[in-house]
N, C-alpha and C. Protein backbone atom coordinates (compact mmCIF):
# COMPACT_ATOMS: atom_id res chain seq x y z
N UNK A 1 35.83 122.35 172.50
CA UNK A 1 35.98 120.92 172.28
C UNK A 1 37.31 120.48 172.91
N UNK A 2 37.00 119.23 173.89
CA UNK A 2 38.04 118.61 174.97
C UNK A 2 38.86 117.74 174.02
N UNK A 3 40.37 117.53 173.34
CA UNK A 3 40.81 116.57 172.71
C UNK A 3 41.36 115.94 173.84
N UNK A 4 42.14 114.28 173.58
CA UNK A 4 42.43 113.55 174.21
C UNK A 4 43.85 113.44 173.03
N UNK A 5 45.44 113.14 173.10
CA UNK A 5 46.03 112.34 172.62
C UNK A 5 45.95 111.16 172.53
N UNK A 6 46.03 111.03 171.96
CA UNK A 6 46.15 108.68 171.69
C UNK A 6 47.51 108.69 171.39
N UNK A 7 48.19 107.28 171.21
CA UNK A 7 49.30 107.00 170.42
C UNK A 7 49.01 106.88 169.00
N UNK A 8 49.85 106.75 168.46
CA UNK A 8 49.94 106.57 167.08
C UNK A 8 49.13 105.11 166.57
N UNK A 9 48.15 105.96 165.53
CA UNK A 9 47.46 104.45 164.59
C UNK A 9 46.67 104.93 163.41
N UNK A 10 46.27 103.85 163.24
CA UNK A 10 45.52 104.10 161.70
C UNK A 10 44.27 104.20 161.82
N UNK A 11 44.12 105.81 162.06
CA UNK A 11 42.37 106.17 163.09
C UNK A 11 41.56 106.90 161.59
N UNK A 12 42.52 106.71 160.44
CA UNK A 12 41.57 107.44 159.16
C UNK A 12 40.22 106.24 159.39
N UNK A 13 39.09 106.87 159.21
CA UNK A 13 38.11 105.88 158.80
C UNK A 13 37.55 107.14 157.89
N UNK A 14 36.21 106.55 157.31
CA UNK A 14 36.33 105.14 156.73
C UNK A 14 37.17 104.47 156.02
N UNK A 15 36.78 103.65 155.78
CA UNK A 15 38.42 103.16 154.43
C UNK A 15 37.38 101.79 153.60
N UNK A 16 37.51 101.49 152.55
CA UNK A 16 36.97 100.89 151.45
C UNK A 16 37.22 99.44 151.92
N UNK A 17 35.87 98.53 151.89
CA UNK A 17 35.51 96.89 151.89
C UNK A 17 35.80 96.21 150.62
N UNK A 18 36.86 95.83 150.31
CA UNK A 18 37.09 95.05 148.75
C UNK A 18 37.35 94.25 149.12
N UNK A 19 37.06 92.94 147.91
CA UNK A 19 37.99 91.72 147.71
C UNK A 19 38.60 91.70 146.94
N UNK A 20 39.80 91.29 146.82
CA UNK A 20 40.92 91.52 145.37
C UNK A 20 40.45 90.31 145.18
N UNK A 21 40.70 90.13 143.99
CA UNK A 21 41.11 88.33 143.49
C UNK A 21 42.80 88.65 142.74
N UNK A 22 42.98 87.51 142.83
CA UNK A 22 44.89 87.21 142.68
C UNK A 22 44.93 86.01 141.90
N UNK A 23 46.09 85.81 141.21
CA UNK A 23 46.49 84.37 141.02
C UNK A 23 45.32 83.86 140.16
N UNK A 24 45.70 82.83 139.47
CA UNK A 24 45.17 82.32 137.99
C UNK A 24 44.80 80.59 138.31
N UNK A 25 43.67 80.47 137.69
CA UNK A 25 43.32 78.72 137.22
C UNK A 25 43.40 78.44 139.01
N UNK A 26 43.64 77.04 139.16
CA UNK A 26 43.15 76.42 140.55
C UNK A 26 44.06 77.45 141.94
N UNK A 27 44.83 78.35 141.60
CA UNK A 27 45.43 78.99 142.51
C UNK A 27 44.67 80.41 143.00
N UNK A 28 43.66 80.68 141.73
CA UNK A 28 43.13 81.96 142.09
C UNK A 28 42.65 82.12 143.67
N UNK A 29 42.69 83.25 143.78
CA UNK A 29 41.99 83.68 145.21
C UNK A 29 41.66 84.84 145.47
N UNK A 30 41.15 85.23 146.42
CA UNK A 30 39.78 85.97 147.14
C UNK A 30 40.51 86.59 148.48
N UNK A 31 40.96 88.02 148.22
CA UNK A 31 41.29 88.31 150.00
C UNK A 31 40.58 89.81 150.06
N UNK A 32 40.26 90.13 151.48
CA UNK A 32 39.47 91.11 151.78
C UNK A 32 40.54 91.72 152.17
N UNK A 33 40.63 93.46 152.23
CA UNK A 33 41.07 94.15 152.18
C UNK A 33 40.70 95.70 152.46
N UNK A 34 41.10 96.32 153.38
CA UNK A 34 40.50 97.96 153.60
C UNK A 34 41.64 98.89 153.38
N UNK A 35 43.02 98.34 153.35
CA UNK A 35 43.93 99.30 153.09
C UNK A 35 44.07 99.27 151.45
N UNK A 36 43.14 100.18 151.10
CA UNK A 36 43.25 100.41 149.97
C UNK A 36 42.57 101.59 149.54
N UNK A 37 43.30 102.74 148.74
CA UNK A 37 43.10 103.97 148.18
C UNK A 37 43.73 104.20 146.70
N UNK A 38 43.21 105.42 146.81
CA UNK A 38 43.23 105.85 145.09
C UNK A 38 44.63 106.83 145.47
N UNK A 39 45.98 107.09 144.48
CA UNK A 39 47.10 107.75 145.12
C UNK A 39 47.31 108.11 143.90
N UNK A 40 46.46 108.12 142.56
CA UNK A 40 46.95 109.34 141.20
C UNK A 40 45.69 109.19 140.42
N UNK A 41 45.14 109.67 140.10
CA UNK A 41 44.20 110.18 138.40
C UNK A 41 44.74 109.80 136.88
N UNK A 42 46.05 110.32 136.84
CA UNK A 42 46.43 110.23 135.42
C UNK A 42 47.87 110.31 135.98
N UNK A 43 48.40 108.46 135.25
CA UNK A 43 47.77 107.59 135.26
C UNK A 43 47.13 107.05 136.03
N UNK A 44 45.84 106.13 136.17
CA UNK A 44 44.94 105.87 137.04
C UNK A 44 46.04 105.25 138.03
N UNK A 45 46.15 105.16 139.19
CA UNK A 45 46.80 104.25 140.71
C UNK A 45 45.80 103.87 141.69
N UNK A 46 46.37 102.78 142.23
CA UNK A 46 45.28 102.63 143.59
C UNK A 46 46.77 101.72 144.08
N UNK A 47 46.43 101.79 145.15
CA UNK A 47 47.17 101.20 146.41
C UNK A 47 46.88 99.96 147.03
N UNK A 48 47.53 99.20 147.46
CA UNK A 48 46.83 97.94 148.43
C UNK A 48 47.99 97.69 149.44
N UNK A 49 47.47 98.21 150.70
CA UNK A 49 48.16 97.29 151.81
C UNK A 49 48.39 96.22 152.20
N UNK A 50 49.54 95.41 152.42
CA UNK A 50 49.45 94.11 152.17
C UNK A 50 51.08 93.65 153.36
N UNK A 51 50.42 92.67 153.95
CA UNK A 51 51.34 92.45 154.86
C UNK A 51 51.80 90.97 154.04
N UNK A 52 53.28 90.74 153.65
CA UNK A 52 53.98 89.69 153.00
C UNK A 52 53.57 88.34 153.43
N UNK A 53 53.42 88.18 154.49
CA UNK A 53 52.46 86.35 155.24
C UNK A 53 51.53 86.10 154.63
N UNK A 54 50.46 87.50 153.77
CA UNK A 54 49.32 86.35 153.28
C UNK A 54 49.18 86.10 151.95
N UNK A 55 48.85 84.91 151.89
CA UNK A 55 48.58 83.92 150.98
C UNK A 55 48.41 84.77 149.39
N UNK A 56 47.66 85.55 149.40
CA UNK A 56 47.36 86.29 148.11
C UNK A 56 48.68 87.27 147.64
N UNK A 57 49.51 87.62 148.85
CA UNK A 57 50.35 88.62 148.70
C UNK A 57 51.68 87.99 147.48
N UNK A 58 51.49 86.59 147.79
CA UNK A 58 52.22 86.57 146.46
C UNK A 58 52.22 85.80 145.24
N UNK A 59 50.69 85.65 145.11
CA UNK A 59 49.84 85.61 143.82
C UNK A 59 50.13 86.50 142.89
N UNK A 60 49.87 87.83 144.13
CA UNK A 60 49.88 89.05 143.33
C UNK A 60 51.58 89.82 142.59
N UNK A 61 52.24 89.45 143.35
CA UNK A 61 53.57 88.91 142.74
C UNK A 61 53.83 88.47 141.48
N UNK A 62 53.64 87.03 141.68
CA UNK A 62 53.59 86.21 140.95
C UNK A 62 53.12 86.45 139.09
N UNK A 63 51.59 86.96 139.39
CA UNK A 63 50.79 87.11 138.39
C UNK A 63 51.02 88.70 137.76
N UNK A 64 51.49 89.60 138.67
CA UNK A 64 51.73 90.79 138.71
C UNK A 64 50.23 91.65 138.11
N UNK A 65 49.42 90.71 138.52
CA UNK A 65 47.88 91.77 138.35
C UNK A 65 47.11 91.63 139.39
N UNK A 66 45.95 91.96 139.40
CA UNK A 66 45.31 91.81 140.44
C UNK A 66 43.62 92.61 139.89
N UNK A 67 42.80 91.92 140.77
CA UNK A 67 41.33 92.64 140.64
C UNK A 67 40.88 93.27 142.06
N UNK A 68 40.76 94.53 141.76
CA UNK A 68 39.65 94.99 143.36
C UNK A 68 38.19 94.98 143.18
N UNK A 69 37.30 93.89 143.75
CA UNK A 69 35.98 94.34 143.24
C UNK A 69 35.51 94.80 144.82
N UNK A 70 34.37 95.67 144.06
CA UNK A 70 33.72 96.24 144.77
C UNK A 70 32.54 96.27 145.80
N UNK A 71 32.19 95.28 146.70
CA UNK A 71 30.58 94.28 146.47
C UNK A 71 29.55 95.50 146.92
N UNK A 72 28.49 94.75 146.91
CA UNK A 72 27.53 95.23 147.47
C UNK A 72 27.19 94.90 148.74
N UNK A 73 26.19 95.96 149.83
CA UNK A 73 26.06 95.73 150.99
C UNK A 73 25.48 94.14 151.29
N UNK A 74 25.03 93.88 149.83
CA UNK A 74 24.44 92.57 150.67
C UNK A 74 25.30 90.94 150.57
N UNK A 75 26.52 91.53 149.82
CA UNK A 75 28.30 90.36 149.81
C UNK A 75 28.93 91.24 151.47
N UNK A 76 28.13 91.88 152.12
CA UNK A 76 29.34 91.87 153.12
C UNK A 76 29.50 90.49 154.22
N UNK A 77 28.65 89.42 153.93
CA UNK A 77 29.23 88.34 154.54
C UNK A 77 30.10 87.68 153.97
N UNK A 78 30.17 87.32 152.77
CA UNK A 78 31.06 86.90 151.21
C UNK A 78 32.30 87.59 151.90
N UNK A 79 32.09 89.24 152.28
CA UNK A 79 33.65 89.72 152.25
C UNK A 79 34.27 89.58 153.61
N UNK A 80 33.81 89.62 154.65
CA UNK A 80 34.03 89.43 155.73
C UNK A 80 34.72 87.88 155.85
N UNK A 81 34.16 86.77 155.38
CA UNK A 81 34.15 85.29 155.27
C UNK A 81 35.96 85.30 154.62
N UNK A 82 35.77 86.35 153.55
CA UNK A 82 37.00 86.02 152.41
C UNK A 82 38.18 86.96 153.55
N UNK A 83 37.97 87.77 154.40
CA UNK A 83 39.33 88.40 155.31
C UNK A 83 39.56 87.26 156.13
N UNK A 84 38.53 86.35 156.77
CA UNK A 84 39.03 85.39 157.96
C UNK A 84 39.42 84.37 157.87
N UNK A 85 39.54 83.56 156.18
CA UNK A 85 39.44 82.08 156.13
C UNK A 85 40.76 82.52 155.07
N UNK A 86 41.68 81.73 154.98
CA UNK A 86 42.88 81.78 153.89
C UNK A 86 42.76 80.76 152.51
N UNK A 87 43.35 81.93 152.00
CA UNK A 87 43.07 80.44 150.69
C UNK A 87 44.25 78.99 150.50
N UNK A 88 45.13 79.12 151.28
CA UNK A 88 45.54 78.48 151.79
C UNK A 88 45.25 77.17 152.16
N UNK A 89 43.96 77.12 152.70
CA UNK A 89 42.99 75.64 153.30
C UNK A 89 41.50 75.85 152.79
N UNK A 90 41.28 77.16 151.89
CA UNK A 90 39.97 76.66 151.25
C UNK A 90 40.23 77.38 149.58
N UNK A 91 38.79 77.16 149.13
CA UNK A 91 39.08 77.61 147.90
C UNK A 91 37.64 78.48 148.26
N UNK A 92 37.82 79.65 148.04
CA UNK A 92 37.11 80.66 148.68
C UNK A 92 35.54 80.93 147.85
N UNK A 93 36.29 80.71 145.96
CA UNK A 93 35.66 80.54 144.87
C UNK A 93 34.00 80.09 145.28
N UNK A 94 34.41 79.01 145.60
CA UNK A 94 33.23 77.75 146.12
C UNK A 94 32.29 78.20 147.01
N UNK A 95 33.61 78.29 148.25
CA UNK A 95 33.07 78.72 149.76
C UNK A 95 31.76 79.71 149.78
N UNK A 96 31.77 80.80 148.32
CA UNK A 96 31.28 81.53 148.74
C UNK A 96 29.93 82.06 147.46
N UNK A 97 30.01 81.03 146.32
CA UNK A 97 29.67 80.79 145.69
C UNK A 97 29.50 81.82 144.27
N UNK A 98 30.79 82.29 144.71
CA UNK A 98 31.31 82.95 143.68
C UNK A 98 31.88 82.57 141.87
N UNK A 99 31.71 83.21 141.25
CA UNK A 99 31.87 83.37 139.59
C UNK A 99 32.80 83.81 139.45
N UNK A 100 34.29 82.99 138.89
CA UNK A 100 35.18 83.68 137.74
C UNK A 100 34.80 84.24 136.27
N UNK A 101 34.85 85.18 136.75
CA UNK A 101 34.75 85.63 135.06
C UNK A 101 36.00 86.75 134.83
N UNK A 102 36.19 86.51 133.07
CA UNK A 102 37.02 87.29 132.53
C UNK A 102 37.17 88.14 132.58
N UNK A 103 38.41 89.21 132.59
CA UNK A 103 38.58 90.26 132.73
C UNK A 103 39.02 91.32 131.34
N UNK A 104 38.93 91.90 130.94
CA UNK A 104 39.22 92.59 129.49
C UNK A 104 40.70 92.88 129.26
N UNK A 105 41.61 93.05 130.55
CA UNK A 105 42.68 93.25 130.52
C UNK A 105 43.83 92.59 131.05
N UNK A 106 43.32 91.98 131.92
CA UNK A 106 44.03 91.06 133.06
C UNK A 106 43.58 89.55 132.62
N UNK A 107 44.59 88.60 132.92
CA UNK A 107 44.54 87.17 132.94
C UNK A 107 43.62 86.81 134.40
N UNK A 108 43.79 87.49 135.64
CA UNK A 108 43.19 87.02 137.44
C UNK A 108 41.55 87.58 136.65
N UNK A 109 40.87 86.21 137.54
CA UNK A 109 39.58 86.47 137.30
C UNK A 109 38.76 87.76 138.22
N UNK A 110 37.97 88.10 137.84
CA UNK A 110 37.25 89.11 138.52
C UNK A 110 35.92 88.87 139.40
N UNK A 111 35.38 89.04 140.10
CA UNK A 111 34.09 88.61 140.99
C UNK A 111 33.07 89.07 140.12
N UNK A 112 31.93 88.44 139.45
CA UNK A 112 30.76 88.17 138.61
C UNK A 112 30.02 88.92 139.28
N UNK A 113 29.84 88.79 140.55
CA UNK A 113 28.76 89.08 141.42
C UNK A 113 28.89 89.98 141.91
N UNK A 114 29.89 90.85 142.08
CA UNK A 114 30.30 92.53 142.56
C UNK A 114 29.89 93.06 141.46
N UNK A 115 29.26 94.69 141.63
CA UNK A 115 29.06 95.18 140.81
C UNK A 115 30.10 96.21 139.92
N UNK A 116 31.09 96.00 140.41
CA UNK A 116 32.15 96.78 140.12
C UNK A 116 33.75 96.06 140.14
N UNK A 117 34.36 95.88 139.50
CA UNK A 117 35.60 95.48 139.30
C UNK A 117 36.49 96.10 138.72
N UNK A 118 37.58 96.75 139.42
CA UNK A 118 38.67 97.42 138.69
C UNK A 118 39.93 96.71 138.23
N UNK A 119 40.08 95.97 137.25
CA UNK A 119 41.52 95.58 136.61
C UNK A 119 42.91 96.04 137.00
N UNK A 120 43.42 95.60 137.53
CA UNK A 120 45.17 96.36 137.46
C UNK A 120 46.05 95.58 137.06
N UNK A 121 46.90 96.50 136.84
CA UNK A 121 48.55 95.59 136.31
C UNK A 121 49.32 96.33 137.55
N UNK A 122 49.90 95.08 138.01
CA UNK A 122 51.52 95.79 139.61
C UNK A 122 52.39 96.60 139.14
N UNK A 123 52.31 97.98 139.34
CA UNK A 123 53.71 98.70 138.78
C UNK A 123 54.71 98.75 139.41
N UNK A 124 54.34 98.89 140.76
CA UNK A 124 55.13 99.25 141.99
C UNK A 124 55.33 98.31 143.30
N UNK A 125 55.91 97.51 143.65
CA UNK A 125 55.80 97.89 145.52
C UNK A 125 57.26 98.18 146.25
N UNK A 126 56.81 98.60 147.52
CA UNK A 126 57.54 99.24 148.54
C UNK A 126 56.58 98.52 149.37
N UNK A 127 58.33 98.08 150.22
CA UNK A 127 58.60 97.78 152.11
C UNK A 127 58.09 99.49 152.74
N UNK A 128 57.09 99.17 153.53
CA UNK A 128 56.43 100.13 154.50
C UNK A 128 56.81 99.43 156.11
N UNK A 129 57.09 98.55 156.43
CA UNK A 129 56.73 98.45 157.61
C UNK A 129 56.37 96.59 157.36
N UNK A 130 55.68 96.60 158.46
CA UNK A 130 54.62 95.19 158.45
C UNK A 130 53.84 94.98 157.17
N UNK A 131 53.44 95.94 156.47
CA UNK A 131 53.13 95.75 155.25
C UNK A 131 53.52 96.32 154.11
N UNK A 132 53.46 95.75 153.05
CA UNK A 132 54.24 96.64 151.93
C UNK A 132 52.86 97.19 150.72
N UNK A 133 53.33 98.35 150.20
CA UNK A 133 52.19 98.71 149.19
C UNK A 133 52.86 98.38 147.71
N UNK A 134 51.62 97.74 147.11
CA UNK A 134 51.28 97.36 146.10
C UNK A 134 50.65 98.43 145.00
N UNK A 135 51.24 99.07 143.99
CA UNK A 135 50.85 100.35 143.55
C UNK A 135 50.47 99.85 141.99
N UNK A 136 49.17 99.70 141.54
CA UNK A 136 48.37 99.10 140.83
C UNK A 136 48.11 99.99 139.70
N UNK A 137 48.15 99.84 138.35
CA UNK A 137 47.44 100.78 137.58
C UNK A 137 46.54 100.33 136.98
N UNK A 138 45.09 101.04 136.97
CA UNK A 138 44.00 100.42 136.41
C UNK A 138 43.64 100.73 134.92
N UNK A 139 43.54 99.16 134.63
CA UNK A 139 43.85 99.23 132.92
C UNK A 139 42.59 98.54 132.43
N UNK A 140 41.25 98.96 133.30
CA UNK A 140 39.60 98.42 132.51
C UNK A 140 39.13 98.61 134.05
N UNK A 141 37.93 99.07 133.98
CA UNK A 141 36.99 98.85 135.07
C UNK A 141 35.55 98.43 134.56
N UNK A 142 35.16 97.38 135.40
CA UNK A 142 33.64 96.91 134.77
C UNK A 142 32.92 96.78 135.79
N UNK A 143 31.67 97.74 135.31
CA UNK A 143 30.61 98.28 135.78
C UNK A 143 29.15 97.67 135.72
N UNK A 144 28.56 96.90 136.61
CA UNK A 144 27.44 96.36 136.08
C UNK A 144 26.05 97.10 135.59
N UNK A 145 25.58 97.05 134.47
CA UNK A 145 24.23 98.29 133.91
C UNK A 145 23.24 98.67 134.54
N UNK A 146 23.17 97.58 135.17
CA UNK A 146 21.69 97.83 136.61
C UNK A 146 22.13 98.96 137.28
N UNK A 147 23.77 98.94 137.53
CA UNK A 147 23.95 100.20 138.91
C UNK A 147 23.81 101.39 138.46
N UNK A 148 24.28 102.06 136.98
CA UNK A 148 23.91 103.30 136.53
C UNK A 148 23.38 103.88 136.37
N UNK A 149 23.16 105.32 136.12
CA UNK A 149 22.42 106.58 136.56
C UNK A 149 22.11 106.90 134.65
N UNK A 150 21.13 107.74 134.22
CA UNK A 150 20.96 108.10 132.98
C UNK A 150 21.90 108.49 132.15
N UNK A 151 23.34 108.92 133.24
CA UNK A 151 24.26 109.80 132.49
C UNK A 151 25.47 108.47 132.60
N UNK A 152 24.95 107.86 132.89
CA UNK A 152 26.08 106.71 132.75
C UNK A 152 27.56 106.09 134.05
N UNK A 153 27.40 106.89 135.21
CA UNK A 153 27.70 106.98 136.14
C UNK A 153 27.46 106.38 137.03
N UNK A 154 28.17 105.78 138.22
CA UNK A 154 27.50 104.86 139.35
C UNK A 154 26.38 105.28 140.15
N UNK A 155 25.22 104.87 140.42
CA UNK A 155 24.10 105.06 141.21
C UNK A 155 24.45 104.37 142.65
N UNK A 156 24.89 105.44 143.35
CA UNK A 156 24.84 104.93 144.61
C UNK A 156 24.13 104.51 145.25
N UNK A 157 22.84 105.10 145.23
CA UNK A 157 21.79 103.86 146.10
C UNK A 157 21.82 102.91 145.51
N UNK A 158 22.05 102.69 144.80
CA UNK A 158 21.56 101.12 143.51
C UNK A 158 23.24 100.27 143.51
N UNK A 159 24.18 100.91 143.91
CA UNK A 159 25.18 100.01 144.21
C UNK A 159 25.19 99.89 145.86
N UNK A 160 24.96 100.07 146.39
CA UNK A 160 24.78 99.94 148.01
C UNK A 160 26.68 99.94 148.18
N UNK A 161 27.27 100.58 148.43
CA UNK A 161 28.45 99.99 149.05
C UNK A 161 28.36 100.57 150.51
N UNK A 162 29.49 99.91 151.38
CA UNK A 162 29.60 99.81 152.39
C UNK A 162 31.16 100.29 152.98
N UNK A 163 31.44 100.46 153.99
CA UNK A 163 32.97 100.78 154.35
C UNK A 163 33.05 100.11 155.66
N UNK A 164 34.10 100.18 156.13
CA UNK A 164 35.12 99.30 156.87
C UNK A 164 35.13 100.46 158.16
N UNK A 165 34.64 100.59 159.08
CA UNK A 165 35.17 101.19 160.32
C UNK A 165 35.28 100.56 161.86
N UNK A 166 36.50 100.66 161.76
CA UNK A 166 37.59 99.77 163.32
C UNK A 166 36.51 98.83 163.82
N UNK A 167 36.71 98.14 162.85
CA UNK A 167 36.22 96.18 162.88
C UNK A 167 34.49 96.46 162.78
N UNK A 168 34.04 97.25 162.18
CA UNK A 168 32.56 97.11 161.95
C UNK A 168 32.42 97.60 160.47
N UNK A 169 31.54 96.82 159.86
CA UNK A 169 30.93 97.13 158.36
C UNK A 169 29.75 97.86 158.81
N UNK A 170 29.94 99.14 157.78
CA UNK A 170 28.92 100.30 157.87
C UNK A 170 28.31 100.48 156.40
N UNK A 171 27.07 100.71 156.35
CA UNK A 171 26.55 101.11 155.19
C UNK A 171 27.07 103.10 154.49
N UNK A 172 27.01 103.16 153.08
CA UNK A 172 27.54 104.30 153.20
C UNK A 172 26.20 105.05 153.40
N UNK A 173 26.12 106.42 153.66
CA UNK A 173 24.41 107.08 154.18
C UNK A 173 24.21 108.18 152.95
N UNK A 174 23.61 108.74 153.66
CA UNK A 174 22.78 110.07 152.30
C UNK A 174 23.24 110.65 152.24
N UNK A 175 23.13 111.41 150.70
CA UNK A 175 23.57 112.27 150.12
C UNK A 175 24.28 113.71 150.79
N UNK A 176 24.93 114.25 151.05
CA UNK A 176 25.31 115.76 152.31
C UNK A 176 25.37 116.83 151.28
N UNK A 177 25.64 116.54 149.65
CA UNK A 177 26.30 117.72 148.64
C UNK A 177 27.06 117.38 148.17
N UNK A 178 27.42 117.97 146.96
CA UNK A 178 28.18 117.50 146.10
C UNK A 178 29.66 118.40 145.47
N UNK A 179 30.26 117.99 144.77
CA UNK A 179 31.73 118.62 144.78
C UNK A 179 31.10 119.89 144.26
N UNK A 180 31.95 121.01 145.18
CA UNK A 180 31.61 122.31 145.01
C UNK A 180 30.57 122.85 145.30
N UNK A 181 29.44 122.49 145.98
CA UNK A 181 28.16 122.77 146.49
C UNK A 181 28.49 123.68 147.75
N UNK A 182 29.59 124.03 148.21
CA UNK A 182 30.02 124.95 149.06
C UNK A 182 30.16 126.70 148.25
N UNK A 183 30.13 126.19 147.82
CA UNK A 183 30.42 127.57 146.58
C UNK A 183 28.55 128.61 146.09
């Protein structure tokens, strides 16, 4: 196998299609997002890349919580719509005919219509560069009942998610094995 060097970039794919929601009452908002990972277990963490210019970046400040929901393959126009348009000059809510609803832990509303929403409270951020990370601890996740499996677990075909690879939305594919199936 022939390698090629490249310069330096951010060639991890895949990487996760979310919309956070931010910010409370007529300020809430809707931003799409792929720099985002899981960086501890106990206590739960997740990460969000976030370059300081946009609009949500300091909602999330502000409110010091934040929601990552999760959509389904068939919100990837919803999420795509919510990375290109700012909330800034729309109210995304509307735009896209999206549902605030409550969150169990957090005051920022959560997306109704994703089947998955993880709650956080801001513990952390750090200056990285052009963007700074936002280090989140998740304090409720809500799961919609349709997507689960008998044992109570997410059903992946039945949540359809999708990922983010260098400017194209991909569906995720079939099953390959499961943790430790090498063994």
């Amino acid at each position: 196998m022939t390698k090629i060097t490249q310069k330096p970039t951010t060639a991890l794919y895949p990487v996760p299609a979310v919309m956070v929601s931010c910010g409370t009452g007529a300020e809430a908002n809707i931003i799409t997002l792929s720099w985002v990972g899981t960086l501890c277990s106990k206590p739960p963490l997740i990460g969000l890349g976030m370059r300081p210019s946009r609009h949500s970046y300091h909602l999330i400040q502000q409110e010091g919580e934040f929601v990552i929901n999760l959509p389904s393959m068939e919100q990837a126009k919803e999420l795509d719509y919510c990375g290109i348009v700012s909330g800034r000059d729309e109210d995304k809510w509307v735009s896209c005919g999206f549902t605030k609803s409550a969150g169990t832990e957090v005051v920022v509303p959560l997306i109704a219509e994703c089947p998955v929403n993880i709650e956080c409270r801001l513990r952390e951020t750090f200056s990285l560069g052009i963007h700074d990370l936002f280090i989140g601890e998740v304090v409720a996740v809500q799961v919609d009942e349709t997507i689960l499996n008998e044992h109570g677990r997410i059903d992946f075909d039945k949540a359809k998610p999708f990922a983010y690879l260098d400017g194209e939305y991909r569906q995720v594919g079939e099953l390959l094995g499961t943790f430790g199936y090498s063994r």
